[in-house]
C-alpha atoms as a PDB file:
ATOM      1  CA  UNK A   1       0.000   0.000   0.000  1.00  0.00           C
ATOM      2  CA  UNK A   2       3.017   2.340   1.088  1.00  0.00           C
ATOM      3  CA  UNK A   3       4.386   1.712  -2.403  1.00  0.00           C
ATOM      4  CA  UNK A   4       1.436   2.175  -4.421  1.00  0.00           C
ATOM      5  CA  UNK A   5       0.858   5.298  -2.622  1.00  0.00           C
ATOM      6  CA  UNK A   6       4.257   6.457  -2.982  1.00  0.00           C
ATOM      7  CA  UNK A   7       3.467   5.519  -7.171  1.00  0.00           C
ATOM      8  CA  UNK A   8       0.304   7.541  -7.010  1.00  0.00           C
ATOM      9  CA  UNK A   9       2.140  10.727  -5.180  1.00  0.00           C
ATOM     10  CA  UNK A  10       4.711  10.562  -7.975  1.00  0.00           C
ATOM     11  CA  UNK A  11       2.355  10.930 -10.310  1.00  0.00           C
ATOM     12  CA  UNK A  12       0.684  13.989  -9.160  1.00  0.00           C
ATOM     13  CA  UNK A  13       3.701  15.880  -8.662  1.00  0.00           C
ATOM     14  CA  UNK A  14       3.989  14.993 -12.571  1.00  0.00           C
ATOM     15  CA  UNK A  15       1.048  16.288 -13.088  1.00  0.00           C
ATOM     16  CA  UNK A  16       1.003  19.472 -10.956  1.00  0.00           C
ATOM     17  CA  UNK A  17       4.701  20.770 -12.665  1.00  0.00           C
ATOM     18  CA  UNK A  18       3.287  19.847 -16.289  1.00  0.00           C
ATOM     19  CA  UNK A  19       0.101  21.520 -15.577  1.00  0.00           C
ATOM     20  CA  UNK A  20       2.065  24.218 -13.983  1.00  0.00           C
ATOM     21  CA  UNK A  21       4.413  24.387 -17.079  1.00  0.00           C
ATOM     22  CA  UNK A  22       1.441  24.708 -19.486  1.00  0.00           C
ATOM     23  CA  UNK A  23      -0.197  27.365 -17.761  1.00  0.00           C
ATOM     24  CA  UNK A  24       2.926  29.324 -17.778  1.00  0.00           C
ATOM     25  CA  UNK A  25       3.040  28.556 -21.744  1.00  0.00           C
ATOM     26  CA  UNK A  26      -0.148  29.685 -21.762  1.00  0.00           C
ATOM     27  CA  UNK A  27       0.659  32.569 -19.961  1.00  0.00           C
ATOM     28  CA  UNK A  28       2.760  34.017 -22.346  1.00  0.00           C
ATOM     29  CA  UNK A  29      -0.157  34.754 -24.694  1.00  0.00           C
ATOM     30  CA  UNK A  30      -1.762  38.471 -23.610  1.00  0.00           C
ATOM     31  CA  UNK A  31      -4.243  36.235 -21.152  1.00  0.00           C
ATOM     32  CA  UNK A  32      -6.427  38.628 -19.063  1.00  0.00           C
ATOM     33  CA  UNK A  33      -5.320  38.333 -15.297  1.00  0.00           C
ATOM     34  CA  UNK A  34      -9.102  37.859 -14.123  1.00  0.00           C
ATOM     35  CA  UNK A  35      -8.863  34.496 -16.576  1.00  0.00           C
ATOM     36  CA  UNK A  36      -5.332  33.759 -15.496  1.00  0.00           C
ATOM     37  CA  UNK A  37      -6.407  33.451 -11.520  1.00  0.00           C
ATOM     38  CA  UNK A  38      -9.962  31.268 -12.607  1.00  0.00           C
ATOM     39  CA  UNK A  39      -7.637  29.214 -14.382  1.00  0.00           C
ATOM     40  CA  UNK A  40      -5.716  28.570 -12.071  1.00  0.00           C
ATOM     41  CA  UNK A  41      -8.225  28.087  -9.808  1.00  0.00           C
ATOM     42  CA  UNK A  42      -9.767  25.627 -11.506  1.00  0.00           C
ATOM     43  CA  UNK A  43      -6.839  23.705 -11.686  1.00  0.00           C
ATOM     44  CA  UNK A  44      -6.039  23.523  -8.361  1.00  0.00           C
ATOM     45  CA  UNK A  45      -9.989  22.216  -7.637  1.00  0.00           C
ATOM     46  CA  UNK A  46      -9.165  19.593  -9.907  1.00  0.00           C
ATOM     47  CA  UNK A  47      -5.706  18.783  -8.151  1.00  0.00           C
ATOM     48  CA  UNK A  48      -8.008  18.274  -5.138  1.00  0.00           C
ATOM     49  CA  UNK A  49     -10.676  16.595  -6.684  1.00  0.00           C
ATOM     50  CA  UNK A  50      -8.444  14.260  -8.357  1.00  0.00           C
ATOM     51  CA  UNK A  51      -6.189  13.831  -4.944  1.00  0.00           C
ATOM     52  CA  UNK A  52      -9.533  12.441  -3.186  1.00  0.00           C
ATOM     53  CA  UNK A  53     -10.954  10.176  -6.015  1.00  0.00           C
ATOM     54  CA  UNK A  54      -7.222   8.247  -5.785  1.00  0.00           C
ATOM     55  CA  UNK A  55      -7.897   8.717  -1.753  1.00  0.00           C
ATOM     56  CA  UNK A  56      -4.348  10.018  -1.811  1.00  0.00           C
ATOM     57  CA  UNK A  57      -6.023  13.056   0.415  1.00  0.00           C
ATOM     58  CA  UNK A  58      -9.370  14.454   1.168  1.00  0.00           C
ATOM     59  CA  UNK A  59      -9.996  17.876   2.525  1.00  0.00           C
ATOM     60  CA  UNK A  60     -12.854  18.400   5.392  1.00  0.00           C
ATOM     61  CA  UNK A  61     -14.751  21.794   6.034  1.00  0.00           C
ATOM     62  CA  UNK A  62     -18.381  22.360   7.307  1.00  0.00           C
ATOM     63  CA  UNK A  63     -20.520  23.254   4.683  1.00  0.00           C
ATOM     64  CA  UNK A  64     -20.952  26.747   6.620  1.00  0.00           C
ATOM     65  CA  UNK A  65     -16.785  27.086   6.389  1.00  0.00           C
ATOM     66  CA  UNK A  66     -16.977  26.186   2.782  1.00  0.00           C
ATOM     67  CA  UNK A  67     -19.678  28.705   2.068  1.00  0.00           C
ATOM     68  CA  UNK A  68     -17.225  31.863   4.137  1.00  0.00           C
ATOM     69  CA  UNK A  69     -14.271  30.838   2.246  1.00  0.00           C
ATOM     70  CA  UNK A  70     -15.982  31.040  -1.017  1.00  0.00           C
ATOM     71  CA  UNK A  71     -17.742  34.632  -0.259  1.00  0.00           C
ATOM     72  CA  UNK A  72     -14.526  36.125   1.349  1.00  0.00           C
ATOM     73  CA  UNK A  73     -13.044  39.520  -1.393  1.00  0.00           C
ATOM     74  CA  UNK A  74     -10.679  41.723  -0.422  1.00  0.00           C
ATOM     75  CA  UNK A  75      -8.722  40.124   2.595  1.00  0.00           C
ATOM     76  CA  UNK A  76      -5.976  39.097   3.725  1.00  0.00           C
ATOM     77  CA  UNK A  77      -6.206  35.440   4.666  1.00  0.00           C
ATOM     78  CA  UNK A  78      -3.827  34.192   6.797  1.00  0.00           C
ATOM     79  CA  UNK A  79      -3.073  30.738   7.760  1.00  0.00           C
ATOM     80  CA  UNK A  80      -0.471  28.585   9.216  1.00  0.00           C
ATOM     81  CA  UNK A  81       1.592  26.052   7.151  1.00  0.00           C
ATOM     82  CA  UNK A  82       2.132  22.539   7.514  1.00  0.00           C
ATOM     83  CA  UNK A  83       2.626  20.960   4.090  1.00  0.00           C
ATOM     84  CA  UNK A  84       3.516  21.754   0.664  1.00  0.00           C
ATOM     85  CA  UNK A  85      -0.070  21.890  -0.796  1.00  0.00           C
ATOM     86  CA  UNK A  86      -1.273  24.494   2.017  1.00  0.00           C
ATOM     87  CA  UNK A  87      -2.043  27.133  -0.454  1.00  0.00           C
ATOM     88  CA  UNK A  88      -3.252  24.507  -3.348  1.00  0.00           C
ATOM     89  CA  UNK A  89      -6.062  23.514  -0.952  1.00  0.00           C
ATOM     90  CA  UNK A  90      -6.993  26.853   0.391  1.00  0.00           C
ATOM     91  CA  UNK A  91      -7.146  29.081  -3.039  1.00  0.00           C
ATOM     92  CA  UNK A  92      -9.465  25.929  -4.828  1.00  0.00           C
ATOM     93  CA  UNK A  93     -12.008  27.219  -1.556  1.00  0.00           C
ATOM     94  CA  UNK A  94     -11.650  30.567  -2.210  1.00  0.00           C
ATOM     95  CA  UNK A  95     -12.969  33.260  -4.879  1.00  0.00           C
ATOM     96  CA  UNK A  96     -10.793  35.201  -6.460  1.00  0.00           C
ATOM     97  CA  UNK A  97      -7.392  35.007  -5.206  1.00  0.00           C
ATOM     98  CA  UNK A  98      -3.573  35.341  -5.156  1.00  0.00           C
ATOM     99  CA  UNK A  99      -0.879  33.972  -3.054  1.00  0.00           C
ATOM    100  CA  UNK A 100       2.375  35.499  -1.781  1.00  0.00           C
ATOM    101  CA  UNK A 101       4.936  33.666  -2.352  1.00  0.00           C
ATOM    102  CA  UNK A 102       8.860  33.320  -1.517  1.00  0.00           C
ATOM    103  CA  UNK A 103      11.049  34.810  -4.105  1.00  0.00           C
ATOM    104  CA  UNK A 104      12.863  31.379  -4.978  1.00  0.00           C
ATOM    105  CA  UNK A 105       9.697  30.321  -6.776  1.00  0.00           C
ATOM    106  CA  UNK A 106       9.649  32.907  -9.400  1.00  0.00           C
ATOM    107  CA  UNK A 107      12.983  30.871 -10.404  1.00  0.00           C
ATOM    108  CA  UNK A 108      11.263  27.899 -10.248  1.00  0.00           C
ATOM    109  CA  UNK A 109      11.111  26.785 -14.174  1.00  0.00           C
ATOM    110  CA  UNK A 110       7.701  25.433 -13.575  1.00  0.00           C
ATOM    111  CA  UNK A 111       6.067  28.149 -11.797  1.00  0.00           C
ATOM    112  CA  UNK A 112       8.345  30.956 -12.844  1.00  0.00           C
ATOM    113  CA  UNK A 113       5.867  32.605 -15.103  1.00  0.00           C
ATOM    114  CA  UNK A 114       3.066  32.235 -13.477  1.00  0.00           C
ATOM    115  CA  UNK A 115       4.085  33.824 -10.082  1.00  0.00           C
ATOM    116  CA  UNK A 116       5.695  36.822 -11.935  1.00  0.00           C
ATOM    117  CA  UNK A 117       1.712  37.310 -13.458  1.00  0.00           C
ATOM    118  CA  UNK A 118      -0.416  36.298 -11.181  1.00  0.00           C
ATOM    119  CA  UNK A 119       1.153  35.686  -7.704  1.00  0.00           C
ATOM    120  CA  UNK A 120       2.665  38.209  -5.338  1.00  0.00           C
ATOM    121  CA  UNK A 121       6.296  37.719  -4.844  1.00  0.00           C
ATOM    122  CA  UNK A 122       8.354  38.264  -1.789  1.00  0.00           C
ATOM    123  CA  UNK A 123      10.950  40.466  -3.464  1.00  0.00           C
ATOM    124  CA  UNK A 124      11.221  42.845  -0.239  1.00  0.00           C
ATOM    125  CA  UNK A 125       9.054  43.801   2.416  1.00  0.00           C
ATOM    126  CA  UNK A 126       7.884  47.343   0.796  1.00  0.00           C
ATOM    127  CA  UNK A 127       7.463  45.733  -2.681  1.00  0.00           C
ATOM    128  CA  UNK A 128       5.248  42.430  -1.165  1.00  0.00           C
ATOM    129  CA  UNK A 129       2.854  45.557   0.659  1.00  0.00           C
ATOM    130  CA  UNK A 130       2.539  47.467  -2.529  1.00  0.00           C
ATOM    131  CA  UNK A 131       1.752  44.379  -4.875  1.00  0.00           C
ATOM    132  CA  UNK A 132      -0.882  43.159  -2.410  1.00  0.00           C
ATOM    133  CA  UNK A 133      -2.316  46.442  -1.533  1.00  0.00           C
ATOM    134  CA  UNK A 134      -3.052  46.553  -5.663  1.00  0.00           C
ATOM    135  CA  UNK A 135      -5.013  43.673  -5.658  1.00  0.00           C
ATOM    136  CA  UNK A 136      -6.873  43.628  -2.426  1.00  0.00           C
ATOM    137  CA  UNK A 137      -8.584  47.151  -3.629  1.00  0.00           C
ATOM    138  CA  UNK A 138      -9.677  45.391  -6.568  1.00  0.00           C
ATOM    139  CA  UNK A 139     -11.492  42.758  -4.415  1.00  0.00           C
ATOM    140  CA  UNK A 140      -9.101  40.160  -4.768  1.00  0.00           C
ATOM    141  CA  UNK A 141      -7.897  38.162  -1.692  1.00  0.00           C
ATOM    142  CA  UNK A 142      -4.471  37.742  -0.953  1.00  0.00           C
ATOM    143  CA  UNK A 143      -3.105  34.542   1.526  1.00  0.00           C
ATOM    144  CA  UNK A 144      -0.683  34.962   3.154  1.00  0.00           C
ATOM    145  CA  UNK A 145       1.768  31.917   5.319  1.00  0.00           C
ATOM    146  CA  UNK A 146       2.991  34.180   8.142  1.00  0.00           C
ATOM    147  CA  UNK A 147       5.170  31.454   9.386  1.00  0.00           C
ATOM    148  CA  UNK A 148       7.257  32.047   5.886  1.00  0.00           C
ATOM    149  CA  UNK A 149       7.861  28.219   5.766  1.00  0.00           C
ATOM    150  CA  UNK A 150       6.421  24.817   6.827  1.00  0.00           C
ATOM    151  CA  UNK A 151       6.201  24.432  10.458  1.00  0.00           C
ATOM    152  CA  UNK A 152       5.446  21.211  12.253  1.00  0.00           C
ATOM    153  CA  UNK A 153       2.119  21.146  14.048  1.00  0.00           C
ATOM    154  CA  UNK A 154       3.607  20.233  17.431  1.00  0.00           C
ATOM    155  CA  UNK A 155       6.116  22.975  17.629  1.00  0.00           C
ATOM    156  CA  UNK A 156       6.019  24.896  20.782  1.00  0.00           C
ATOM    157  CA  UNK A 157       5.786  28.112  19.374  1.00  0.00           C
ATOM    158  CA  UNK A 158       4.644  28.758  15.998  1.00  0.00           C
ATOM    159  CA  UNK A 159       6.667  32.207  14.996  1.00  0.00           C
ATOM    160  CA  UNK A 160       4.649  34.988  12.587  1.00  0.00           C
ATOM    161  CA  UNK A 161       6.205  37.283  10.618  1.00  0.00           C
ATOM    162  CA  UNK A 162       4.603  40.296  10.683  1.00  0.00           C
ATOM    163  CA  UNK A 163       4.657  41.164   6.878  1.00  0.00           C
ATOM    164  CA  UNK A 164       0.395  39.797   6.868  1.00  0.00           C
ATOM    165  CA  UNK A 165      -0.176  42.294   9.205  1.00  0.00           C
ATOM    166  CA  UNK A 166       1.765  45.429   7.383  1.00  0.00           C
ATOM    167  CA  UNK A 167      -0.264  44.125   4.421  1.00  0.00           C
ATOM    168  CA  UNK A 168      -3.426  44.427   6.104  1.00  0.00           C
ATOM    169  CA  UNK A 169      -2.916  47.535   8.104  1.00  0.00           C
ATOM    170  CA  UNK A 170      -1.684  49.354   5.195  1.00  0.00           C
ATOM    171  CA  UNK A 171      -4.442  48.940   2.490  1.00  0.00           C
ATOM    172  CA  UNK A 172      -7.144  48.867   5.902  1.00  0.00           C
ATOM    173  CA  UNK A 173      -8.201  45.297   4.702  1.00  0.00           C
ATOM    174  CA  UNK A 174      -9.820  42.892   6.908  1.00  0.00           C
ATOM    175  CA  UNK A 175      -8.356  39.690   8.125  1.00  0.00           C
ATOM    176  CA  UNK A 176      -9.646  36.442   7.390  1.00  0.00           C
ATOM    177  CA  UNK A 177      -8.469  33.314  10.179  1.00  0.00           C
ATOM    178  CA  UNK A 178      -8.092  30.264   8.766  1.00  0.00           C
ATOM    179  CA  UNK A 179      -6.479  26.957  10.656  1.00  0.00           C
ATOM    180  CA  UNK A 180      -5.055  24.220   8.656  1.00  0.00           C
ATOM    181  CA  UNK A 181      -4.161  20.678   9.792  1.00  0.00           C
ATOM    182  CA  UNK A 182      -3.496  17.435   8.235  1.00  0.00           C
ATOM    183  CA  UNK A 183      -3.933  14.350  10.601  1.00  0.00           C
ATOM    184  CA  UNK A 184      -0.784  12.709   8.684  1.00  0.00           C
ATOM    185  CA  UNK A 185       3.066  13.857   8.977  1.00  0.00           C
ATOM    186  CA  UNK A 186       3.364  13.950   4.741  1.00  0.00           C
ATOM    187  CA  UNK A 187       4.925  17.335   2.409  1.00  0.00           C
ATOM    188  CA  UNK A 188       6.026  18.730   5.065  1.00  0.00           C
ATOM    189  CA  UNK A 189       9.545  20.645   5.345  1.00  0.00           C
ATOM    190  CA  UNK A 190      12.670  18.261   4.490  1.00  0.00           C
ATOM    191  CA  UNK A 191      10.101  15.290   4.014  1.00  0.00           C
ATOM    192  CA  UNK A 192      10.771  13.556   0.836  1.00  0.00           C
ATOM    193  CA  UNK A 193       7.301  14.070  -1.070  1.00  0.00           C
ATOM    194  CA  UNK A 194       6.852  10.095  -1.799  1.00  0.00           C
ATOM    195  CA  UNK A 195       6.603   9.675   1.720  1.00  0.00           C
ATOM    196  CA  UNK A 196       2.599   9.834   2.155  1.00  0.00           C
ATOM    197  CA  UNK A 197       2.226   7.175   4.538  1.00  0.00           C
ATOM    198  CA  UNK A 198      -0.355   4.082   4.141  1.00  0.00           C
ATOM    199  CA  UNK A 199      -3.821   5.621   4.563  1.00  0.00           C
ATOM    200  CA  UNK A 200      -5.661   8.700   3.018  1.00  0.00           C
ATOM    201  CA  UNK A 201      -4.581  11.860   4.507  1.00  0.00           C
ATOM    202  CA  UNK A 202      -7.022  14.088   5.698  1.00  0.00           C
ATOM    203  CA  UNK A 203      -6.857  17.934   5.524  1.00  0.00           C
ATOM    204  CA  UNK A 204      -9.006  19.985   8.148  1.00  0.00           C
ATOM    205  CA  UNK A 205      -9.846  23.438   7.323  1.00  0.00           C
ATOM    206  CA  UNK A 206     -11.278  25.524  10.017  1.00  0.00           C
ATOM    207  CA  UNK A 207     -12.527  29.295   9.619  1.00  0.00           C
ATOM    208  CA  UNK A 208     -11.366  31.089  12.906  1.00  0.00           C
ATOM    209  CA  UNK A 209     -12.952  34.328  12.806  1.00  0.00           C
ATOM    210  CA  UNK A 210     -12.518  37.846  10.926  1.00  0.00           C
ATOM    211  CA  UNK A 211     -10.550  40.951  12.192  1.00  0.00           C
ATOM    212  CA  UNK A 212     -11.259  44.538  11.170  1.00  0.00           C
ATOM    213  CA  UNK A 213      -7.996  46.709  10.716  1.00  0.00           C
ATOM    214  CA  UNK A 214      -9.718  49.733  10.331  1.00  0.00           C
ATOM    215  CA  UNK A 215      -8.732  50.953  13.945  1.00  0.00           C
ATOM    216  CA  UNK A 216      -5.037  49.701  13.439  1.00  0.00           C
ATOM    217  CA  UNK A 217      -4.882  51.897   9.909  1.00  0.00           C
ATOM    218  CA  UNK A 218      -6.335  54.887  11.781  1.00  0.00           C
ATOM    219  CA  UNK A 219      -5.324  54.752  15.141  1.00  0.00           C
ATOM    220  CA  UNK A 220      -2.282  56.758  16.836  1.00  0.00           C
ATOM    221  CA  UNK A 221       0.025  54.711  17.547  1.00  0.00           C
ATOM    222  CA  UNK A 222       2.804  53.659  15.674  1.00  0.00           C
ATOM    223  CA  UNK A 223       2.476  51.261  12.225  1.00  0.00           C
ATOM    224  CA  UNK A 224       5.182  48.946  13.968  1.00  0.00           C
ATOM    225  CA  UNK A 225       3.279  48.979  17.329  1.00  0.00           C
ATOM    226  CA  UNK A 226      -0.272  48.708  15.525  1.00  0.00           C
ATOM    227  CA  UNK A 227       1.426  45.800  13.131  1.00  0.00           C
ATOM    228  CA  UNK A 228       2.447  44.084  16.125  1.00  0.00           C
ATOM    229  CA  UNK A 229      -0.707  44.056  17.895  1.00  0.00           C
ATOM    230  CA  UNK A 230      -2.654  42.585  14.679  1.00  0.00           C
ATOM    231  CA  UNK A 231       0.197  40.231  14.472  1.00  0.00           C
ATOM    232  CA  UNK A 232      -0.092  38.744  17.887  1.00  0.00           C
ATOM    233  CA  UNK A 233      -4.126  38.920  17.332  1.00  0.00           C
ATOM    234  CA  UNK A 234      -3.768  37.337  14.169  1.00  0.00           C
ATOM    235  CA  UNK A 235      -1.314  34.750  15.891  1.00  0.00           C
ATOM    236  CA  UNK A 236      -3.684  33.797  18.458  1.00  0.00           C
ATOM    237  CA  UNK A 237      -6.770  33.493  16.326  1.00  0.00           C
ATOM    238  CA  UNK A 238      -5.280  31.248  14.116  1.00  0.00           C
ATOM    239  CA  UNK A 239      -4.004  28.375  16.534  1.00  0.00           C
ATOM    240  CA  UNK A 240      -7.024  29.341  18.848  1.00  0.00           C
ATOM    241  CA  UNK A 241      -5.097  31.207  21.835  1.00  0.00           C
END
């Protein structure tokens, strides 16, 4: 079973970097952005949709989280990160979206093109604000991994980064909590990715709640003092402090 699994996990890693190298052919055609990100949207629903017809994975959310994810414009959703299909799973729940994203995967030959059009890339922390601040006032949500990598579940302390929170408090966009958990150690950081283990893995996706920045944007204290405040709120609400 191990090995079959192992078979089928090699197989969709295949099939995600072709599909992600046709897209970025495809991407090199004048393709609106609006199409670019349902595009890619729908490919990542069928990445999931495929994943639990195989039973390789299967992602659980109440029908009321599923319904909030899918309604959610303009915010910045921020979630922890366990494995390396995080933001796969969460964009095929949301609308319209993007995804920042670390700088070493605009030189990824797969994915290069398609983060430089259609993902926000971590090139610096005032160029990551000003990207996402262009497309969260046109409605579009941006997700955001605050922990900036993959991060065990059972770590002690699970570390933010506070660029979510600059986003956030800078173009006065709400917050959207989201917790992620997979019940299986699998693609997580310096796992080999045909180790999947013997039985279906199963994804949990939890909405934790909403946070207004409007007072954080207008308030008097200091954006590094008001970003650190959000950041610790947003820290909490995610992993349910």
């Amino acid at each position: 079973m191990r090995v079959l699994r192992s078979i089928l996990s090699a197989a969709f890693f295949l099939m995600f970097g072709t599909g992600g190298l046709l897209f970025s052919l495809l991407l090199l055609f004048p393709v609106p952005k609006t199409c670019a990100r349902r595009i890619l949207r729908v490919l990542f629903r069928f990445f999931v949709w495929a994943g639990t017809k195989v039973r390789l994975f299967r992602v659980e959310a109440s029908l009321e989280d599923r319904r909030r994810l899918k309604s959610v414009s303009g915010s910045v959703v921020v979630s922890n990160h366990q494995t390396l299909i995080d933001a796969v799973i969460l964009i095929s729940l949301l609308g319209d979206s993007v995804c920042v994203t670390k700088e070493a995967v605009s030189r990824n030959p797969f994915m290069r093109v398609v983060a430089r059009k259609i993902l926000v890339v971590n090139d610096g922390p005032v160029a990551v604000v000003r990207s996402a601040a262009r497309y969260l006032k046109e409605g579009i949500n941006v997700v955001v991994f605050p922990e900036g990598t993959r991060t065990p579940a059972d770590v002690p302390e699970h570390v933010f980064h506070r660029g979510s929170a600059h986003i956030a408090i800078q173009s006065s966009s709400p917050v959207e909590l989201v917790h992620m958990d997979c019940d299986l150690k699998i693609l997580a950081k310096g796992q080999p990715w045909w180790d999947v283990g013997d039985k279906t893995a199963i994804y949990m996706v939890r909405c934790m709640g909403r946070l207004e920045t409007v007072d954080f944007a207008n308030g008097e204290e200091s954006s590094k003092k008001a970003a650190i405040r959000l950041n610790d709120m947003m820290r909490k609400g995610v992993f349910g402090g």
